[in-house]
Structures are given as C-alpha cells and as structure tokens.
PDB file of N, CA and C in Angstrom:
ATOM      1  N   UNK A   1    -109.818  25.674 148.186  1.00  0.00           N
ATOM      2  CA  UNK A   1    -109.526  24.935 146.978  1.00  0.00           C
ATOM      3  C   UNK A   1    -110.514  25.277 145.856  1.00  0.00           C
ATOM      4  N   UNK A   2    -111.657  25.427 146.279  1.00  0.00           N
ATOM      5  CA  UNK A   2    -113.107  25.860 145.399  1.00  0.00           C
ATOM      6  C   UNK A   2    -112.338  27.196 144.793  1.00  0.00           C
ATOM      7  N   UNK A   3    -111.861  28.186 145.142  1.00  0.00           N
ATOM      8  CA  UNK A   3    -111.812  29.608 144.841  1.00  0.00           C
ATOM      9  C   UNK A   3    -111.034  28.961 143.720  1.00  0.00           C
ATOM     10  N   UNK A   4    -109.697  28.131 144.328  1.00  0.00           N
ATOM     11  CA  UNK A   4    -108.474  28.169 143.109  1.00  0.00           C
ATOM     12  C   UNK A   4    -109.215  28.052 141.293  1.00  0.00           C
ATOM     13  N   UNK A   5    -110.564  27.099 141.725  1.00  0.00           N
ATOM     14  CA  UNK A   5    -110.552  27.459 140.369  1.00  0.00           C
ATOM     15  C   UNK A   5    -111.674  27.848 139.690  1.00  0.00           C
ATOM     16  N   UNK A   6    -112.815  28.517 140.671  1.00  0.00           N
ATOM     17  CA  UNK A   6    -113.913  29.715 140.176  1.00  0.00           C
ATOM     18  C   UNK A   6    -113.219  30.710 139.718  1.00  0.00           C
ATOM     19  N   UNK A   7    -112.599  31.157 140.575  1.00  0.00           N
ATOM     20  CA  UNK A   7    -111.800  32.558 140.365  1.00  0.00           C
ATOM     21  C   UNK A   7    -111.389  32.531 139.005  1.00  0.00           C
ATOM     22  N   UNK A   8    -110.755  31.559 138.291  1.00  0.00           N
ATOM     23  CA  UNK A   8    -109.820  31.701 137.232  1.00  0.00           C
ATOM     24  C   UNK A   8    -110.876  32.207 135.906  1.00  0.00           C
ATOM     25  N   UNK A   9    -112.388  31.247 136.544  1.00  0.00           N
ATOM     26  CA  UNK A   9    -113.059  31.050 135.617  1.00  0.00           C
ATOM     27  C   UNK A   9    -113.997  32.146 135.246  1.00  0.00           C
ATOM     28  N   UNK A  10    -114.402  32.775 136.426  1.00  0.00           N
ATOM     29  CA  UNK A  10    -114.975  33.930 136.526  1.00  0.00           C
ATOM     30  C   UNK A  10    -114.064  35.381 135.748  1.00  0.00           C
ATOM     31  N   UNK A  11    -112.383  35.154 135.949  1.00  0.00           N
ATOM     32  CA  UNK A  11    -111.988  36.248 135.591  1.00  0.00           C
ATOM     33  C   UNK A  11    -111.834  35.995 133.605  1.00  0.00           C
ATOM     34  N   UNK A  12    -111.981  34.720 133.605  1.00  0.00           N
ATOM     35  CA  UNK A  12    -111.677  34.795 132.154  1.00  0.00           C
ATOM     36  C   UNK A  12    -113.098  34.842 131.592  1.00  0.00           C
ATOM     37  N   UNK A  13    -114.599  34.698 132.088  1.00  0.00           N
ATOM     38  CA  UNK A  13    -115.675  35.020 131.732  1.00  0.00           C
ATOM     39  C   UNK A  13    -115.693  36.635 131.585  1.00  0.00           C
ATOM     40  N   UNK A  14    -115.404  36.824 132.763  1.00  0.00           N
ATOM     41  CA  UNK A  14    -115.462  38.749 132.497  1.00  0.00           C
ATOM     42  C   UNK A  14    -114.627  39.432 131.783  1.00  0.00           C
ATOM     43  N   UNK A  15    -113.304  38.933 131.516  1.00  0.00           N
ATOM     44  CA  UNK A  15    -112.405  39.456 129.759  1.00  0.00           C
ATOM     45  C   UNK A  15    -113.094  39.171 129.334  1.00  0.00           C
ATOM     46  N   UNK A  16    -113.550  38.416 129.127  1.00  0.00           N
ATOM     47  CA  UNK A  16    -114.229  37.653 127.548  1.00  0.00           C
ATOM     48  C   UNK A  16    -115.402  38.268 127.488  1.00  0.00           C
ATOM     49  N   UNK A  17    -116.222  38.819 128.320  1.00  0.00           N
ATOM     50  CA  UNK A  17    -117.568  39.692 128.273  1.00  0.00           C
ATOM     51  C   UNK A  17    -117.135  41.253 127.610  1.00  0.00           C
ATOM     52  N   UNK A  18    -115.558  41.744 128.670  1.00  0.00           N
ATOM     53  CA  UNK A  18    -115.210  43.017 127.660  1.00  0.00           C
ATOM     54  C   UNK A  18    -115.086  43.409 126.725  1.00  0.00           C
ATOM     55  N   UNK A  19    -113.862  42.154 126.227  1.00  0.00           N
ATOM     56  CA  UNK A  19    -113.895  42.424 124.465  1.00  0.00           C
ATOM     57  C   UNK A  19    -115.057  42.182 123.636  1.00  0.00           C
ATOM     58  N   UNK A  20    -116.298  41.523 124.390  1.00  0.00           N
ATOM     59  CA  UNK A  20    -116.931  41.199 123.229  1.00  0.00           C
ATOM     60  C   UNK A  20    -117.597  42.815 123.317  1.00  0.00           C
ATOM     61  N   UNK A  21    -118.020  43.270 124.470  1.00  0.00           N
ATOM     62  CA  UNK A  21    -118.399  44.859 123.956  1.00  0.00           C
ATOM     63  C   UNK A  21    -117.488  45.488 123.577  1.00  0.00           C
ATOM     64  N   UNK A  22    -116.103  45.645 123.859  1.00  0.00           N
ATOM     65  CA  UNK A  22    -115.451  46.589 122.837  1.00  0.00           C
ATOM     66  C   UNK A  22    -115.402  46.164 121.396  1.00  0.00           C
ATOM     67  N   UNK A  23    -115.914  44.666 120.991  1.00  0.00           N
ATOM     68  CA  UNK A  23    -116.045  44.381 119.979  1.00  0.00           C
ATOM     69  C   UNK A  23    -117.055  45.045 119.185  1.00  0.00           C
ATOM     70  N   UNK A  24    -118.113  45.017 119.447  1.00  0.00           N
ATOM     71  CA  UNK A  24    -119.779  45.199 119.574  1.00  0.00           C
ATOM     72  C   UNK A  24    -119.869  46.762 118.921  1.00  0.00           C
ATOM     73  N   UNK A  25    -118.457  47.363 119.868  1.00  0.00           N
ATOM     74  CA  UNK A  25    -118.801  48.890 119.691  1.00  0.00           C
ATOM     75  C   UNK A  25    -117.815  49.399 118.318  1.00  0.00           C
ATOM     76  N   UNK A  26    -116.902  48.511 118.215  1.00  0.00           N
ATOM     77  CA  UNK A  26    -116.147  48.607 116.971  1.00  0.00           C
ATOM     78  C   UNK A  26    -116.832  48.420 115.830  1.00  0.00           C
ATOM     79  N   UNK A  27    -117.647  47.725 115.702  1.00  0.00           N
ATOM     80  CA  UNK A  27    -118.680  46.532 114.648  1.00  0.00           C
ATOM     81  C   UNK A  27    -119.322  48.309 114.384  1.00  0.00           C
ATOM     82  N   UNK A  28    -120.541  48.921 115.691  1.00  0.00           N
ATOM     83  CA  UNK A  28    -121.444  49.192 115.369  1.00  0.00           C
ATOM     84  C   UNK A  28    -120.386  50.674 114.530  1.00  0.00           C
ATOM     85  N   UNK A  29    -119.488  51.358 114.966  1.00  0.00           N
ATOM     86  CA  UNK A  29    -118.677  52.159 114.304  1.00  0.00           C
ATOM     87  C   UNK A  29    -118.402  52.163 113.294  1.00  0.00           C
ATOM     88  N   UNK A  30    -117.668  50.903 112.427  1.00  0.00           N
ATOM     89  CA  UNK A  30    -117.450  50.538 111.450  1.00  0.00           C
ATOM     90  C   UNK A  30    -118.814  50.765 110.493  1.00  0.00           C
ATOM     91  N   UNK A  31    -119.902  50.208 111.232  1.00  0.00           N
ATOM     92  CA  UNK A  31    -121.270  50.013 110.013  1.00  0.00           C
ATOM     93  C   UNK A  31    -121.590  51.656 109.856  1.00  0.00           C
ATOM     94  N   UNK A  32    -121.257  52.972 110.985  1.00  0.00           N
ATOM     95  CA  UNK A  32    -122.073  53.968 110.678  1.00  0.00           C
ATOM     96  C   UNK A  32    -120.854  55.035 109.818  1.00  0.00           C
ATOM     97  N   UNK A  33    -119.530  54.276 109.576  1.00  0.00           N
ATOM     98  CA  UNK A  33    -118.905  54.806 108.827  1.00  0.00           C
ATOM     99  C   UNK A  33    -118.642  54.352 107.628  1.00  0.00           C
ATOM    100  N   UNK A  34    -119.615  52.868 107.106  1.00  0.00           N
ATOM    101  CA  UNK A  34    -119.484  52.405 105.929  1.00  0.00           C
ATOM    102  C   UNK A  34    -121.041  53.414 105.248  1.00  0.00           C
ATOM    103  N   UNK A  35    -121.803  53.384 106.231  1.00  0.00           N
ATOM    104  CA  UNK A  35    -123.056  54.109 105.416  1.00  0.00           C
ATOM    105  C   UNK A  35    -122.693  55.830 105.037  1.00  0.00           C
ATOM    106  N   UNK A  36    -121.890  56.417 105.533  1.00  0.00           N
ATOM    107  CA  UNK A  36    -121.181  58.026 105.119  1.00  0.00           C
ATOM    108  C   UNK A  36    -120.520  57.476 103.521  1.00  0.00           C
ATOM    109  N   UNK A  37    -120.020  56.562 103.624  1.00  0.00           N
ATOM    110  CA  UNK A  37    -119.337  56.543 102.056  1.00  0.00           C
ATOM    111  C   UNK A  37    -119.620  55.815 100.903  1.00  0.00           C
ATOM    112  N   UNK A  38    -120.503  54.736 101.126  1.00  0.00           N
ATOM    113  CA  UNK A  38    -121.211  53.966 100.703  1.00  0.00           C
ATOM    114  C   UNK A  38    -122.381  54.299 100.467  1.00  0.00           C
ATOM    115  N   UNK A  39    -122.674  53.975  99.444  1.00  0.00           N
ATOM    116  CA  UNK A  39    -124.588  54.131  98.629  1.00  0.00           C
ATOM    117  C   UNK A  39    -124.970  52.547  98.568  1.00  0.00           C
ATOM    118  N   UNK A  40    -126.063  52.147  99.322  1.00  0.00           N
ATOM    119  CA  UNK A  40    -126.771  51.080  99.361  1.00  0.00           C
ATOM    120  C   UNK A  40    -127.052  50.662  97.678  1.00  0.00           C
ATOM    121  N   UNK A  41    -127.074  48.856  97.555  1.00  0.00           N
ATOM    122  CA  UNK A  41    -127.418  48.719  96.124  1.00  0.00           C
ATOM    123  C   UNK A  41    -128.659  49.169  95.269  1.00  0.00           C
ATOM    124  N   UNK A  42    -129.906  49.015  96.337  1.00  0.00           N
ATOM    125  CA  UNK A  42    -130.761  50.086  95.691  1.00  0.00           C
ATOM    126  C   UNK A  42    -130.740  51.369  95.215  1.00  0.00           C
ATOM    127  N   UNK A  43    -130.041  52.350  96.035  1.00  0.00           N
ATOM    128  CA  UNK A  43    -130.094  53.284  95.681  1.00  0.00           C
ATOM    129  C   UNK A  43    -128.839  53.824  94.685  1.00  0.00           C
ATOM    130  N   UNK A  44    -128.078  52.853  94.285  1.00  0.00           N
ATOM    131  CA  UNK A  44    -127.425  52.372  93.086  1.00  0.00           C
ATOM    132  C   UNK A  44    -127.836  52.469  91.836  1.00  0.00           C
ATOM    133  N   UNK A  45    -128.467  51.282  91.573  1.00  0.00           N
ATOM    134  CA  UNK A  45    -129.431  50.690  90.804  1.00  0.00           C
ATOM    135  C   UNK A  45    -130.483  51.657  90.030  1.00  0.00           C
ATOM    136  N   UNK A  46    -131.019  52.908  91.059  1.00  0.00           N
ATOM    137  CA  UNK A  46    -131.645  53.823  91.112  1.00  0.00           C
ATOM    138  C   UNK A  46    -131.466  54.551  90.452  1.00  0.00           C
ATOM    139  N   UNK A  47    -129.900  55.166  90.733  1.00  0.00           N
ATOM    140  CA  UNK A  47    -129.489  56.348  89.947  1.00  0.00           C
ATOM    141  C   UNK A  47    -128.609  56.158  88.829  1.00  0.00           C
ATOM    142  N   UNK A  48    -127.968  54.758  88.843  1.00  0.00           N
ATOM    143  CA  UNK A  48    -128.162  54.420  87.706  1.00  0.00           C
ATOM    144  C   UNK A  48    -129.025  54.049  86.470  1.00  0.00           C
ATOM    145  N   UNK A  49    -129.902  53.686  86.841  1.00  0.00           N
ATOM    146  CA  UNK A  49    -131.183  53.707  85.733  1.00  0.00           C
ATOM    147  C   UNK A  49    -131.759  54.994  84.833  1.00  0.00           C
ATOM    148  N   UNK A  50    -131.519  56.214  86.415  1.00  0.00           N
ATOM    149  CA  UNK A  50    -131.991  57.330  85.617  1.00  0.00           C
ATOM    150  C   UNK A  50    -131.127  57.551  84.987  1.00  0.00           C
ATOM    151  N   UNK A  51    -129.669  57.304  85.341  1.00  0.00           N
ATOM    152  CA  UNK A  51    -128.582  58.524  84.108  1.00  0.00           C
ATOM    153  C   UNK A  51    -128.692  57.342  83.025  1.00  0.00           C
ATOM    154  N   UNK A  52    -129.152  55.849  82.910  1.00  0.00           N
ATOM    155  CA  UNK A  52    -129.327  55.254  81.499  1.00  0.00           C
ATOM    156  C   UNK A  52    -130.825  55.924  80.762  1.00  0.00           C
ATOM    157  N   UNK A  53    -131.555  56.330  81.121  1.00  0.00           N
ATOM    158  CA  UNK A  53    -132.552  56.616  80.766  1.00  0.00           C
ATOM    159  C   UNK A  53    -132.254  58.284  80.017  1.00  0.00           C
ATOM    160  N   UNK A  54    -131.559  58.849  81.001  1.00  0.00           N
ATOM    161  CA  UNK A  54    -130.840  60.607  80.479  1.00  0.00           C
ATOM    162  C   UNK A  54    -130.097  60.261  79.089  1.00  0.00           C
ATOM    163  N   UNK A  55    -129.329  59.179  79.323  1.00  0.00           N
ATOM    164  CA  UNK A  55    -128.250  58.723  78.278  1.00  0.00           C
ATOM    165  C   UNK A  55    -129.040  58.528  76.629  1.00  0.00           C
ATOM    166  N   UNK A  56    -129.850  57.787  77.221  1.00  0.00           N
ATOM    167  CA  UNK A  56    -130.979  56.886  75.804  1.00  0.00           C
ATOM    168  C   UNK A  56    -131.945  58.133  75.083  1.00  0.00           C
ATOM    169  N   UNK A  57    -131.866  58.718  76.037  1.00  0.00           N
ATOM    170  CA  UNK A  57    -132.517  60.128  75.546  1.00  0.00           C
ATOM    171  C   UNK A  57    -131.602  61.013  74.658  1.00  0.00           C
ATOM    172  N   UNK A  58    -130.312  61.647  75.097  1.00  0.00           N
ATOM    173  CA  UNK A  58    -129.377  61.939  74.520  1.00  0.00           C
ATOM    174  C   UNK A  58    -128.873  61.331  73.233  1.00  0.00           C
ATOM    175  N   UNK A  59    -129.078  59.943  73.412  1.00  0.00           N
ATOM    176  CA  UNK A  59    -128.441  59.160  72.066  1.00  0.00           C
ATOM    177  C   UNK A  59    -129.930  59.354  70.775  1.00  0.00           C
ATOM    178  N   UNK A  60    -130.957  59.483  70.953  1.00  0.00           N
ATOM    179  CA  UNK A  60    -132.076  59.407  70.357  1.00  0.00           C
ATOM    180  C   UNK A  60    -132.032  60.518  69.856  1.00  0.00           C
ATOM    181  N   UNK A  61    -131.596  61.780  70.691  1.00  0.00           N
ATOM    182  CA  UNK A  61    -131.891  63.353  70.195  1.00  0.00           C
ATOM    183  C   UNK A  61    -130.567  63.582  68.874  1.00  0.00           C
ATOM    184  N   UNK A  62    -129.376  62.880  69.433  1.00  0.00           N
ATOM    185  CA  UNK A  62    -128.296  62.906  67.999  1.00  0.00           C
ATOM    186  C   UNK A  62    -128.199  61.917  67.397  1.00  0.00           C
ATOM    187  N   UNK A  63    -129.361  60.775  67.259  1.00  0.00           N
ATOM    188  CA  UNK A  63    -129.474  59.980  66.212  1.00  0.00           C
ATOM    189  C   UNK A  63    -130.286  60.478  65.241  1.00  0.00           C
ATOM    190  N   UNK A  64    -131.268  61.781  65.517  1.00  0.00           N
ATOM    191  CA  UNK A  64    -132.249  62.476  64.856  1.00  0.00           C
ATOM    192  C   UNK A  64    -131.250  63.680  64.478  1.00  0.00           C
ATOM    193  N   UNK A  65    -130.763  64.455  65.387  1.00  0.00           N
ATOM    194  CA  UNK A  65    -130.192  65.351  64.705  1.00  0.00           C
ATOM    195  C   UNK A  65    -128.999  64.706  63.189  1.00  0.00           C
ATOM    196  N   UNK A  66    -128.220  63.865  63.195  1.00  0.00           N
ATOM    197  CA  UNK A  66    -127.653  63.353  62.405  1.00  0.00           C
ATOM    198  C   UNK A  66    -128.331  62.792  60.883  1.00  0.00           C
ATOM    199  N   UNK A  67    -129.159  62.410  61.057  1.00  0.00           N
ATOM    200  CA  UNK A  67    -130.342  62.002  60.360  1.00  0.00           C
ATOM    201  C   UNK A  67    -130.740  62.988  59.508  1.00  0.00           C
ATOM    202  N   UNK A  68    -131.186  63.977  59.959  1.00  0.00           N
ATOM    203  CA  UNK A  68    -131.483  65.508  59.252  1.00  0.00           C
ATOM    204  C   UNK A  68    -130.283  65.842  58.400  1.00  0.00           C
ATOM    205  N   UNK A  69    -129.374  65.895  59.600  1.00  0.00           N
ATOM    206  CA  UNK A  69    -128.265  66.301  58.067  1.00  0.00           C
ATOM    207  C   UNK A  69    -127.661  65.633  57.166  1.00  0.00           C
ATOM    208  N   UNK A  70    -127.859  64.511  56.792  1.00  0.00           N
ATOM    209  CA  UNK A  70    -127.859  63.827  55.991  1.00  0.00           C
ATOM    210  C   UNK A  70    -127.884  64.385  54.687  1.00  0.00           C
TER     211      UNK A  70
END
C-alpha cells in the first residue's frame, strides 16, 4: 500500500527534476546566443558617446568652414 503512493511521488519528483535541467540548459543557450547579437548597455553608451563626440567635432569644423565664407 506504501509503494501505491511513494512511487507516484518519486516518479513525478524525477520529471520534475528533468525538465527543470532541460530547462536550465535552454535558459543557459538562450543567454550565450543573446550575447552574439546583442551589445551590453555599457558598451552602448560607449560607442555612442564617441560617434557624439566624432559628430560635435564635424559640426564645429563646418560651422567654421561656413563662417569663412561668409
């Protein structure tokens, strides 16, 4: 009578242990194929700053050139 209902309990502990690693291994997949296409916000932030900084430079060099020919 004991087995009728360890057994049940044991087999639905050990599904439930599988999926959570096939879960686990989906998760860690997903994260090493979001970092291939994805740029972290720092390093965002980063290279955006420099091309505003390239930009501000550019706008300064034909606010002078314009200026001259005046």
């Amino acid at each position: 009578m004991l087995t009728l209902v360890v057994a049940p309990v044991l087999y639905a502990i050990r599904t439930n242990s599988t999926e959570l690693k096939r879960l686990d291994i989906l998760i860690n997949k997903t994260r090493e194929e979001m970092a291939k296409d994805y740029v972290s916000r720092d390093t965002f932030e980063y290279d955006m700053e420099k091309v505003m900084k390239v930009l501000e430079k550019l706008e300064q060099k034909l606010d002078r050139l314009f200026e001259e020919n005046k």
